[in-house]
C-alpha atoms as a PDB file:
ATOM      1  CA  UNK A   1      18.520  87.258 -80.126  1.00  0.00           C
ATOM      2  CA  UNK A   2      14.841  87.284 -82.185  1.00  0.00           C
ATOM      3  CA  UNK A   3      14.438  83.772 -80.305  1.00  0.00           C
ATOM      4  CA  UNK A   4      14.652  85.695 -76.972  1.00  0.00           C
ATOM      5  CA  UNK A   5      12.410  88.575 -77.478  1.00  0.00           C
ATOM      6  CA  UNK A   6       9.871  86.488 -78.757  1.00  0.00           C
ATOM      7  CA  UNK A   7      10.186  84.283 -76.097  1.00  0.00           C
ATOM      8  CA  UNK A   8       9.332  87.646 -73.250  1.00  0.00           C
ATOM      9  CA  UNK A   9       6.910  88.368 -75.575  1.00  0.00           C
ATOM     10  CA  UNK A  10       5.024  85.366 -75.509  1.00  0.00           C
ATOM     11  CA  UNK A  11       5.850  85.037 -71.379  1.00  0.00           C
ATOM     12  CA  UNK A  12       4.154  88.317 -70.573  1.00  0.00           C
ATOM     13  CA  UNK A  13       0.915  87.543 -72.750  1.00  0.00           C
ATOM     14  CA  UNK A  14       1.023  84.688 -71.223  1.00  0.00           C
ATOM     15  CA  UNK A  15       1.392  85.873 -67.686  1.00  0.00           C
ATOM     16  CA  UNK A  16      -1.473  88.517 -68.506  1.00  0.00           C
ATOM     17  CA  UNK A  17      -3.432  86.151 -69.580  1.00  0.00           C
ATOM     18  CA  UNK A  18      -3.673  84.462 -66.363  1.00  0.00           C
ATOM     19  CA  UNK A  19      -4.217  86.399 -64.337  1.00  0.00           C
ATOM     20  CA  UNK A  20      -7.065  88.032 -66.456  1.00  0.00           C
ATOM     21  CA  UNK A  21      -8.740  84.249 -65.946  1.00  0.00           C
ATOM     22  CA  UNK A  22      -7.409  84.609 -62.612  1.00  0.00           C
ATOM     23  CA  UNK A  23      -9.151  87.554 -61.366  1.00  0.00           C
ATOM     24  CA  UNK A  24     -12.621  86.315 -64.158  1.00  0.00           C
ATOM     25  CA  UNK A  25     -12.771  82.986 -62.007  1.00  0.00           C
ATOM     26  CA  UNK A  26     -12.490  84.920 -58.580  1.00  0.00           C
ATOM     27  CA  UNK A  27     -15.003  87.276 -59.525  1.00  0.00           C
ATOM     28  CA  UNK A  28     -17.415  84.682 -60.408  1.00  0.00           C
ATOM     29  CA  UNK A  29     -17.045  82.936 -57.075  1.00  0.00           C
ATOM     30  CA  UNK A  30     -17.355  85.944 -54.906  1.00  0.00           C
ATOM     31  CA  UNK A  31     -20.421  86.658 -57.050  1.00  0.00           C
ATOM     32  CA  UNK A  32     -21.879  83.314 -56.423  1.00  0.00           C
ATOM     33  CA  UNK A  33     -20.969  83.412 -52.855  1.00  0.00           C
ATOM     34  CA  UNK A  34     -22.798  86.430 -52.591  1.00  0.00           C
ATOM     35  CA  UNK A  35     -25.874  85.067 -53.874  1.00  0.00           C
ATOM     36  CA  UNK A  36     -25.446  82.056 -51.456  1.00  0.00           C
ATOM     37  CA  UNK A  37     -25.217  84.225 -48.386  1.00  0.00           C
ATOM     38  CA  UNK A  38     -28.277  86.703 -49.636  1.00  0.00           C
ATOM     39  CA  UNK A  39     -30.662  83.502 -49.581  1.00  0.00           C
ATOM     40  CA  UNK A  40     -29.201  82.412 -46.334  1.00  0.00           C
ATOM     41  CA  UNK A  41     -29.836  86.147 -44.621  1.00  0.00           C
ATOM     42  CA  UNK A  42     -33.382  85.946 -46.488  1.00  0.00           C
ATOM     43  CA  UNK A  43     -34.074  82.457 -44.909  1.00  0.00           C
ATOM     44  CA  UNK A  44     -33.236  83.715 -41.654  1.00  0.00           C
ATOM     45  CA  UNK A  45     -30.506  81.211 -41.051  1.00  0.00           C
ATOM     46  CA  UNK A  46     -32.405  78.413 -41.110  1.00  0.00           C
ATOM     47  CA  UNK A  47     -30.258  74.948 -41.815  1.00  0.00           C
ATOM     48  CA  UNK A  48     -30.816  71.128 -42.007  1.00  0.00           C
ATOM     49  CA  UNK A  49     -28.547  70.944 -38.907  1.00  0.00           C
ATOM     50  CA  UNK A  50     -30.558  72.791 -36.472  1.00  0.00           C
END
């Protein structure tokens, strides 16, 4: 029975700790994202492509 609740024990740290790096990782790339589109508005839309 120990073997069991050590085993939801470990499960729910681990599931926490996912999605902690889950939601970190997101974060970052919205952030950088961000920055990418405030250079692009500042730039006036300008690209290689035109």
């Amino acid at each position: 029975m120990k073997d069991t609740f050590s085993f939801l024990f470990w499960g729910y740290n681990v599931i926490w700790a996912g999605l902690a790096v889950f939601l970190i990782i997101t974060w970052s790339r919205l952030g950088r994202a961000e920055k990418r589109l405030n250079a692009l508005e500042r730039s006036g839309g300008d690209t290689a492509n035109d």
